[in-house]
N, C-alpha and C. Protein backbone atom coordinates (compact mmCIF):
# COMPACT_ATOMS: atom_id res chain seq x y z
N UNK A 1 111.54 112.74 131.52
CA UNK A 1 112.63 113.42 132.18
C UNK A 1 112.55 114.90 131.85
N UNK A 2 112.55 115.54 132.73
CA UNK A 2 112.59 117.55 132.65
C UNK A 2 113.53 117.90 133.39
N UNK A 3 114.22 119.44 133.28
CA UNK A 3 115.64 119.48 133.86
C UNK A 3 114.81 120.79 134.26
N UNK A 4 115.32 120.56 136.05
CA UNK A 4 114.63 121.44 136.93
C UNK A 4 115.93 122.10 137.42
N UNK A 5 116.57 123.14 137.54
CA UNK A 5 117.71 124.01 138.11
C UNK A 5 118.64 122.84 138.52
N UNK A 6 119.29 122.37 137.80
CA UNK A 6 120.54 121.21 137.73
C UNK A 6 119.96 119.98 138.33
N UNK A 7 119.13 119.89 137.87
CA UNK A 7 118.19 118.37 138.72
C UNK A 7 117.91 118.02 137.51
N UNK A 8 118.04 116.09 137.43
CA UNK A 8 116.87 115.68 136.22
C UNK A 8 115.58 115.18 137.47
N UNK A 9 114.53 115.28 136.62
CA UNK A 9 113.80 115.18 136.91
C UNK A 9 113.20 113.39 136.20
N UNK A 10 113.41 112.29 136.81
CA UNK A 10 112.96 111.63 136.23
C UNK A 10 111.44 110.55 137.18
N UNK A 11 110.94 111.62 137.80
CA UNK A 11 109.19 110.78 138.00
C UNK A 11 109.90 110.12 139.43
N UNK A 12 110.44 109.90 139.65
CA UNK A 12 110.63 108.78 140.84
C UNK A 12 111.84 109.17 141.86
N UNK A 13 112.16 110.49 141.84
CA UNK A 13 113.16 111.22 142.53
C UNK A 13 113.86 112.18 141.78
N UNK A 14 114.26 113.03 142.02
CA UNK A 14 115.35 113.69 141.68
C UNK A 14 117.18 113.21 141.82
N UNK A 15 117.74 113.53 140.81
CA UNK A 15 119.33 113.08 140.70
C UNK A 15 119.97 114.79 140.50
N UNK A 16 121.24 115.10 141.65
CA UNK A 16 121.77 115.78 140.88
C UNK A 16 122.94 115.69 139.98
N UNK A 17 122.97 117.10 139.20
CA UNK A 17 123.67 116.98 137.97
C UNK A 17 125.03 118.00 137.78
N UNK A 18 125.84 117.33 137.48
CA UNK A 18 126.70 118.79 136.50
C UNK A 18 126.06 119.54 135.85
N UNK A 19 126.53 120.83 135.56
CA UNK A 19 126.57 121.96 134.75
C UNK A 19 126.76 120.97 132.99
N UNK A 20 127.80 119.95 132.73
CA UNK A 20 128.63 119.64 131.87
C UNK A 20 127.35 118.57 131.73
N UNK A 21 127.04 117.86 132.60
CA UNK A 21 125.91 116.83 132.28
C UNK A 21 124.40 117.50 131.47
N UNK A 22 124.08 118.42 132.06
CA UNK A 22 123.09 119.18 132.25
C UNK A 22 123.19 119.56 130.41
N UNK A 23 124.63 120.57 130.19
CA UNK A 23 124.56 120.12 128.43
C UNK A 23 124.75 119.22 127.57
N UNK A 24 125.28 117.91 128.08
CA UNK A 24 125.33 116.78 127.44
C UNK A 24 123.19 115.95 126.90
N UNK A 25 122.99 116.37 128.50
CA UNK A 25 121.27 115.54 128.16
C UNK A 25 120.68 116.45 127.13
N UNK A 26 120.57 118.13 126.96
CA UNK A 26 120.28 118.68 126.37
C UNK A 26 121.28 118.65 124.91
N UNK A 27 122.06 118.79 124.65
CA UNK A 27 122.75 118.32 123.03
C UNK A 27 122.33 117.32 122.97
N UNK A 28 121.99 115.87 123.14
CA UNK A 28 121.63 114.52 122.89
C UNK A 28 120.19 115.04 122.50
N UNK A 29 118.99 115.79 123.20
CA UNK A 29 117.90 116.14 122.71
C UNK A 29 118.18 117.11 120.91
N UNK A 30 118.62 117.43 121.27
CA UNK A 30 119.25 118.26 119.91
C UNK A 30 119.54 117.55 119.15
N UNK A 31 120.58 116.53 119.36
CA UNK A 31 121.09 115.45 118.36
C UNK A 31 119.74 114.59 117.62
N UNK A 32 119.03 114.09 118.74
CA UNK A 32 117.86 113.39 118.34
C UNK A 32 116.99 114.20 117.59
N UNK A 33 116.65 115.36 118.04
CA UNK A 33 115.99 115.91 117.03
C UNK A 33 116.29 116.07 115.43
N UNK A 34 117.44 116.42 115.44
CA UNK A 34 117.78 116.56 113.71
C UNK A 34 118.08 114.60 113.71
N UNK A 35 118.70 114.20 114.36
CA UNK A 35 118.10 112.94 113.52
C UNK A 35 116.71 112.37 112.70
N UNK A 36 115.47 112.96 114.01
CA UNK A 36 114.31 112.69 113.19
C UNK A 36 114.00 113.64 112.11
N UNK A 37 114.59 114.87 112.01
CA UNK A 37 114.97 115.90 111.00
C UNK A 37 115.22 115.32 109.57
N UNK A 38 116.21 114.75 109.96
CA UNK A 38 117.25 113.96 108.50
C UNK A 38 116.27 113.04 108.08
N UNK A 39 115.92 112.18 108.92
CA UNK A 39 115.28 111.00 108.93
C UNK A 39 113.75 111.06 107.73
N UNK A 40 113.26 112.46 108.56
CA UNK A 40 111.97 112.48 107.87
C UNK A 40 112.19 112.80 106.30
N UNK A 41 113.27 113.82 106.25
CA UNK A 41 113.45 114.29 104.68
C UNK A 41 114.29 113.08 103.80
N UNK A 42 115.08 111.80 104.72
CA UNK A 42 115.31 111.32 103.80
C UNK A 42 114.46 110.50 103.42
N UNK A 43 113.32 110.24 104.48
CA UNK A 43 111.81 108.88 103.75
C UNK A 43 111.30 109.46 102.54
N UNK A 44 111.12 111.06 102.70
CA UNK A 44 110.59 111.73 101.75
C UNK A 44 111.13 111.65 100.35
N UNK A 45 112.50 111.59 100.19
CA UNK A 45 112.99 111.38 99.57
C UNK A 45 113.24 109.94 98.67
N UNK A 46 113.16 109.10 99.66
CA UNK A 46 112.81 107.55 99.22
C UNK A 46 111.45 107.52 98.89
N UNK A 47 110.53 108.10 99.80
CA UNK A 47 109.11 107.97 99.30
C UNK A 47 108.45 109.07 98.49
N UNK A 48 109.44 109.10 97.53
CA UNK A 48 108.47 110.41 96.58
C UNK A 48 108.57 109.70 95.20
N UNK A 49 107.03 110.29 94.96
CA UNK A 49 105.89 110.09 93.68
C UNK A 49 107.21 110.26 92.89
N UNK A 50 106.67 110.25 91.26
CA UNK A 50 106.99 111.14 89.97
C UNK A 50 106.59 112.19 89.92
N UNK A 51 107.52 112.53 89.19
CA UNK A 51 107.18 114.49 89.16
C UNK A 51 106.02 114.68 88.10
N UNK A 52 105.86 115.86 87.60
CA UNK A 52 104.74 115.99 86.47
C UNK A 52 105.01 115.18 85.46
N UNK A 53 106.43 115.52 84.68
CA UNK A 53 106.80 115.47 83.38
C UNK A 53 107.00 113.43 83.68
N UNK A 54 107.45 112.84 84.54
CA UNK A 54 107.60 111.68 84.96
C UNK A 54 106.47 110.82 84.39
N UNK A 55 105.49 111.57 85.56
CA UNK A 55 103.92 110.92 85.38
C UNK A 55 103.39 111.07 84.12
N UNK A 56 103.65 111.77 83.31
CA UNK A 56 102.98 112.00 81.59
C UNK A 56 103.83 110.75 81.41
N UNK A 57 104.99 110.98 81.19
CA UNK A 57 105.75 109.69 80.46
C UNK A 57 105.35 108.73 80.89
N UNK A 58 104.97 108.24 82.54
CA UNK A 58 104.50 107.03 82.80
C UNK A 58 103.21 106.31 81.75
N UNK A 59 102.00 107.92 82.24
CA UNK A 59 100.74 107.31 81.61
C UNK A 59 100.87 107.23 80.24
N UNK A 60 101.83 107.52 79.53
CA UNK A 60 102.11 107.53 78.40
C UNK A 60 102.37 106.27 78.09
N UNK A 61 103.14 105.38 78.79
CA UNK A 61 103.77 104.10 78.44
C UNK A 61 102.29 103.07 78.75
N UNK A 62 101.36 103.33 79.65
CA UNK A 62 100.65 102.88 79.96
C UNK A 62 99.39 102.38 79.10
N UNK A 63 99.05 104.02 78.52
CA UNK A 63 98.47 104.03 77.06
C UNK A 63 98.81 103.50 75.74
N UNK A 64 100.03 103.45 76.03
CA UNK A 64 101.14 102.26 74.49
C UNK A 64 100.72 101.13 74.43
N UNK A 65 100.71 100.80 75.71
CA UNK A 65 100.60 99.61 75.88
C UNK A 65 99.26 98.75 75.88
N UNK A 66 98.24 99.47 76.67
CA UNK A 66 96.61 99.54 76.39
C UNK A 66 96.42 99.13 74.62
N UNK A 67 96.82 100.54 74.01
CA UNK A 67 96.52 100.54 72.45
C UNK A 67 97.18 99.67 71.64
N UNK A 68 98.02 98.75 71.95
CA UNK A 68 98.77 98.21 71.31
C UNK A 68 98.15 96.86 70.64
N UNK A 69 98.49 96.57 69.55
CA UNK A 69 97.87 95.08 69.53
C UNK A 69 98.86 93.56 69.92
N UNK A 70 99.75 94.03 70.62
CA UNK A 70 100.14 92.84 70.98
C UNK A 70 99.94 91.61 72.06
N UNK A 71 100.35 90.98 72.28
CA UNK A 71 99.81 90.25 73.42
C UNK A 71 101.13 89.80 74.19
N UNK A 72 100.89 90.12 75.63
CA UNK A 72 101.83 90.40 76.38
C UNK A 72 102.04 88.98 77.79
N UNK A 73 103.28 88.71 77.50
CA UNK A 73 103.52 87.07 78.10
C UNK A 73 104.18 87.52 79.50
N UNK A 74 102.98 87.10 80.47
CA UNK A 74 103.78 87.10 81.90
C UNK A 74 103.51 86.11 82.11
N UNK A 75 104.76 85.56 83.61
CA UNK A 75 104.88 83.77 84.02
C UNK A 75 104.29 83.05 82.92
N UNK A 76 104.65 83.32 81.85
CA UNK A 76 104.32 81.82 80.70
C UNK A 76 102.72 82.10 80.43
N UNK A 77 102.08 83.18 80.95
CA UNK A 77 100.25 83.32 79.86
C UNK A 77 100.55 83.95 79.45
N UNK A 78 99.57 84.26 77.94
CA UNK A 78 99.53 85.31 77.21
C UNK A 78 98.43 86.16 77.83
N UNK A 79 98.39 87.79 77.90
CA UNK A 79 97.43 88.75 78.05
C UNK A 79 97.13 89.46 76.88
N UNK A 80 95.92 90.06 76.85
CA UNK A 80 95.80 90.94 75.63
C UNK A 80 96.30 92.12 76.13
N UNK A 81 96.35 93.49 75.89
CA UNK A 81 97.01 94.84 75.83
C UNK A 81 96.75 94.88 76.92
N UNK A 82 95.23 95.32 76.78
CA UNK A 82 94.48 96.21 78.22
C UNK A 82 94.65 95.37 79.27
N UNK A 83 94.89 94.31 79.68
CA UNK A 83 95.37 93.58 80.53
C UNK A 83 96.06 93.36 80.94
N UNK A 84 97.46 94.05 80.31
CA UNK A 84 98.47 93.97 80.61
C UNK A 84 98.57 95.83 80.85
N UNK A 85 97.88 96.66 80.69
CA UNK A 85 98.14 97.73 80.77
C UNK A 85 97.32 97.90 82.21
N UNK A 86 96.22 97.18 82.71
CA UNK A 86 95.75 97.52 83.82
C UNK A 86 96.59 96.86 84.81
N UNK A 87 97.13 95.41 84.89
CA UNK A 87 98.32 95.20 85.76
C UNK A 87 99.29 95.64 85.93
N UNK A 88 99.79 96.31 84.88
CA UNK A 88 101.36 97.42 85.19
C UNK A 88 100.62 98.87 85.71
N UNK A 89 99.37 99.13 85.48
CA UNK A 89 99.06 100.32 86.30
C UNK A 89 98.62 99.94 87.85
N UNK A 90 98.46 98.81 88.34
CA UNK A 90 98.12 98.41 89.17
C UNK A 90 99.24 98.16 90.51
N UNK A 91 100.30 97.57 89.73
CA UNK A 91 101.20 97.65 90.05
C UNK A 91 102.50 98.71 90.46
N UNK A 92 101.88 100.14 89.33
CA UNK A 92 102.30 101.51 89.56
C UNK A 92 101.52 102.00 91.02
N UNK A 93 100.51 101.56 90.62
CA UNK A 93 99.50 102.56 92.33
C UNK A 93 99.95 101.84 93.41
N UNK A 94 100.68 100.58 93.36
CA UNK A 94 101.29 99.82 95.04
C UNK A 94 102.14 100.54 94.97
N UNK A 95 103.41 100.90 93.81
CA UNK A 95 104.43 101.36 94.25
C UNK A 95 104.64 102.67 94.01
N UNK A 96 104.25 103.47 93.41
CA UNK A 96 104.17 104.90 93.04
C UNK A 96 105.10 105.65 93.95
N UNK A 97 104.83 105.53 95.26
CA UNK A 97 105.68 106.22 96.42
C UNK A 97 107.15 106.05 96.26
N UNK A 98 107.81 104.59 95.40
CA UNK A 98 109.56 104.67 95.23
C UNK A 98 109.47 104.95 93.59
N UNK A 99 108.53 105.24 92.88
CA UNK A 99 108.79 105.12 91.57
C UNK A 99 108.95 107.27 90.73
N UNK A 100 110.15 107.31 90.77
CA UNK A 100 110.68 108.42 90.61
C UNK A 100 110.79 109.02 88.96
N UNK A 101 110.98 107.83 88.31
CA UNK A 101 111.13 108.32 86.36
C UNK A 101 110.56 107.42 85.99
N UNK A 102 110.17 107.15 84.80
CA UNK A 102 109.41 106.51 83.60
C UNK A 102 111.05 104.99 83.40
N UNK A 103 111.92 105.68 83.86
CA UNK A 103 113.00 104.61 83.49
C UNK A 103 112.47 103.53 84.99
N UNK A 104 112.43 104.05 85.83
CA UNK A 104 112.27 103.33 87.08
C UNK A 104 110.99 102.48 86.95
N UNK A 105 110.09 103.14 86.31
CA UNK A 105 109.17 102.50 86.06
C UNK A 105 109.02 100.81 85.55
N UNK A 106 109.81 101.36 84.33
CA UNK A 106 110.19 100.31 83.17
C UNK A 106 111.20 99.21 83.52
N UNK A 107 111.95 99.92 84.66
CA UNK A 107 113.17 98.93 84.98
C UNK A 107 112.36 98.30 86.61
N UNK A 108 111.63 98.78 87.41
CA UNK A 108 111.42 98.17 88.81
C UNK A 108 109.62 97.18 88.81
N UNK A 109 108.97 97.43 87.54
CA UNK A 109 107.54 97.72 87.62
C UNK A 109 107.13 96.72 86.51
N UNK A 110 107.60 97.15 85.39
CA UNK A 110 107.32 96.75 84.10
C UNK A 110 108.24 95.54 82.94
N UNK A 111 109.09 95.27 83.57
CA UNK A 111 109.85 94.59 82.68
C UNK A 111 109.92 92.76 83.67
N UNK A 112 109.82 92.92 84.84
CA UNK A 112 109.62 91.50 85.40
C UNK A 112 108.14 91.38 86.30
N UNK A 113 108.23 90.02 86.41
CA UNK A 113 107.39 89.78 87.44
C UNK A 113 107.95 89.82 89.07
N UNK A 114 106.77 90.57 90.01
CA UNK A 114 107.70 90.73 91.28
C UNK A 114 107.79 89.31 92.30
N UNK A 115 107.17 88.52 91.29
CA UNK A 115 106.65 87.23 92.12
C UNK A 115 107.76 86.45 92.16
N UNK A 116 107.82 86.30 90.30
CA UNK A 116 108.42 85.11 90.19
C UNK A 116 110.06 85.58 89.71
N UNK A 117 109.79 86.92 89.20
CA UNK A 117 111.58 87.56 88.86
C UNK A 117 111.50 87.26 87.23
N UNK A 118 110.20 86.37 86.22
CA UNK A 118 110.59 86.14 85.53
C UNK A 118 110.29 87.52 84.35
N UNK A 119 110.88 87.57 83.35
CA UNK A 119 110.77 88.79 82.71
C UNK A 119 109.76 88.97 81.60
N UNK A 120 109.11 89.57 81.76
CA UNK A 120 107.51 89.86 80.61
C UNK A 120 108.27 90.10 79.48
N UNK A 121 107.18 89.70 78.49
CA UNK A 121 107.89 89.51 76.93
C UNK A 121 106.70 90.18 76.21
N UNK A 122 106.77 90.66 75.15
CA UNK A 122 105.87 90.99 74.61
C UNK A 122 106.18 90.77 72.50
N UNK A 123 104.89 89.98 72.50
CA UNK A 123 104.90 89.38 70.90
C UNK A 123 103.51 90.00 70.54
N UNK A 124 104.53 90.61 69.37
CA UNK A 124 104.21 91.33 68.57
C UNK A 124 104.22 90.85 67.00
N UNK A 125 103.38 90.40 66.08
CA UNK A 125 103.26 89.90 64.81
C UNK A 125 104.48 88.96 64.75
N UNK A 126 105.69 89.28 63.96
CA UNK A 126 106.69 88.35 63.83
C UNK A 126 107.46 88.04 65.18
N UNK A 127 107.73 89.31 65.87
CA UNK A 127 108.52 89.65 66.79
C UNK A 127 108.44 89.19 68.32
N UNK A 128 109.08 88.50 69.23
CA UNK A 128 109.25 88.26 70.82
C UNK A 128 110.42 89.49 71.12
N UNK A 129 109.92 90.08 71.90
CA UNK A 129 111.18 90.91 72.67
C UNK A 129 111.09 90.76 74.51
N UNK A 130 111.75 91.68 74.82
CA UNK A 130 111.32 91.61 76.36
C UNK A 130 110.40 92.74 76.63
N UNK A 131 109.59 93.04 77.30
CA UNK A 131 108.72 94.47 77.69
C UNK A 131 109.45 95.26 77.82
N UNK A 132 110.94 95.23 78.59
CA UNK A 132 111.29 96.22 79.00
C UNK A 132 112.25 96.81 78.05
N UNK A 133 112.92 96.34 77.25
CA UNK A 133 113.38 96.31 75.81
C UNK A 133 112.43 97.32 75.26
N UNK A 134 111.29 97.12 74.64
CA UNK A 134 110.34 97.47 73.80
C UNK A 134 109.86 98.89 74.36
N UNK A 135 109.76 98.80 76.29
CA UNK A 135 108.63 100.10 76.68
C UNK A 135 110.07 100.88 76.96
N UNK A 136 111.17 100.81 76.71
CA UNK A 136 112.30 101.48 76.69
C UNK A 136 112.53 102.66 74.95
N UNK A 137 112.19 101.60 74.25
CA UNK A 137 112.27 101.59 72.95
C UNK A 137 110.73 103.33 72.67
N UNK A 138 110.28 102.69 73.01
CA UNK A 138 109.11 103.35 72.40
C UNK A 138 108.76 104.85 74.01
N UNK A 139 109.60 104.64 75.09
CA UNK A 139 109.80 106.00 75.96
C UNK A 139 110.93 107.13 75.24
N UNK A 140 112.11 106.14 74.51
CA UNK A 140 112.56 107.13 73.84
C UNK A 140 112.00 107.85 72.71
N UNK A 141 111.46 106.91 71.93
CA UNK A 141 110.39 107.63 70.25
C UNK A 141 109.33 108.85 70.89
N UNK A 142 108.68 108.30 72.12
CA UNK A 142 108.16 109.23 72.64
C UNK A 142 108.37 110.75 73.04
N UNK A 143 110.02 110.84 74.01
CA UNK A 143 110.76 111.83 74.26
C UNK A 143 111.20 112.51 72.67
N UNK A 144 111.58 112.00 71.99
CA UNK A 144 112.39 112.48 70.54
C UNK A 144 110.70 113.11 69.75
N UNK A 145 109.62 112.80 69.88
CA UNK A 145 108.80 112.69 69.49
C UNK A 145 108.48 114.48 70.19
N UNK A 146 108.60 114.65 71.39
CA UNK A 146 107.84 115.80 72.70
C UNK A 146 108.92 116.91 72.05
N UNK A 147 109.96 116.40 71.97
CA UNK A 147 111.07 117.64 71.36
C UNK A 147 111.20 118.04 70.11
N UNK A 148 110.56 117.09 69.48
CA UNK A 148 110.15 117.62 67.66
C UNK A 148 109.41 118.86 67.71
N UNK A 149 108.33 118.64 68.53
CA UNK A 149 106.99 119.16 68.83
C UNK A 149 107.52 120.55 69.26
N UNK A 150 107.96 120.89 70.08
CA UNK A 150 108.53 122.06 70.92
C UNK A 150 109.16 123.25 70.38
N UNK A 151 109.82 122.18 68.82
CA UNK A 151 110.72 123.10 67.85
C UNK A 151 109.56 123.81 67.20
């Protein structure tokens, strides 16, 4: 449809129009436009990475977990570290696009399974906790750790 001197123009004849119509089809183009306006900045917004300082803390938790000697219980197996550190990074690169903080991480990524909902545990010498308990635990020692440093 194109608006030819108070005519729409729609391919298969001409219709005429009001003056009042004529700005109604044109505001509705307007309207639609900032809708896809809004639209695009709010995907962007749903679909955005971690920031710098995010992504350190992520690969940070990632590397904890790698180096760690514990062995890490999803759906009822045990994994060794690095196995459990390459599936939660694996699982970061599907979702990376909604994963915004190191908390989001830990809370959408790392603390359950997306399969089964059930919650990863991680045993450690005496200790069973939950993952997300623990990679909570040790994001804060980390942060308290970056601000020691700074002083």
């Amino acid at each position: 449809m194109k608006l030819i001197r108070g005519t729409v123009d729609y391919s298969r004849g001409r219709k005429a129009v009001s003056v009042s119509e004529l700005r109604m089809i044109v505001g509705a183009g307007r309207l639609a436009a900032l809708v896809a306006s809004v639209s695009i900045g709010f995907s962007s917004a749903i679909f955005a990475n971690p920031d710098a300082s995010a992504q350190r803390e992520i690969d940070h938790l990632l590397e904890f977990v790698a180096g760690s000697s514990c062995t890490f219980v999803r759906n009822g197996t045990d994994h060794p570290a690095q196995k459990a550190s390459e599936h939660l990074a694996g699982k970061f690169r599907y979702a990376a696009s909604r994963i915004t903080t190191a908390e989001g991480f830990i809370r959408d990524l790392a603390s359950r399974s997306s399969v089964s909902g059930e919650a990863y545990r991680v045993k450690c010498g005496k200790f069973d906790i939950p993952a997300g308990v623990w990679l909570t635990q040790e994001l804060q020692r980390y942060r308290e750790s970056r601000v020691r440093a700074a002083q």
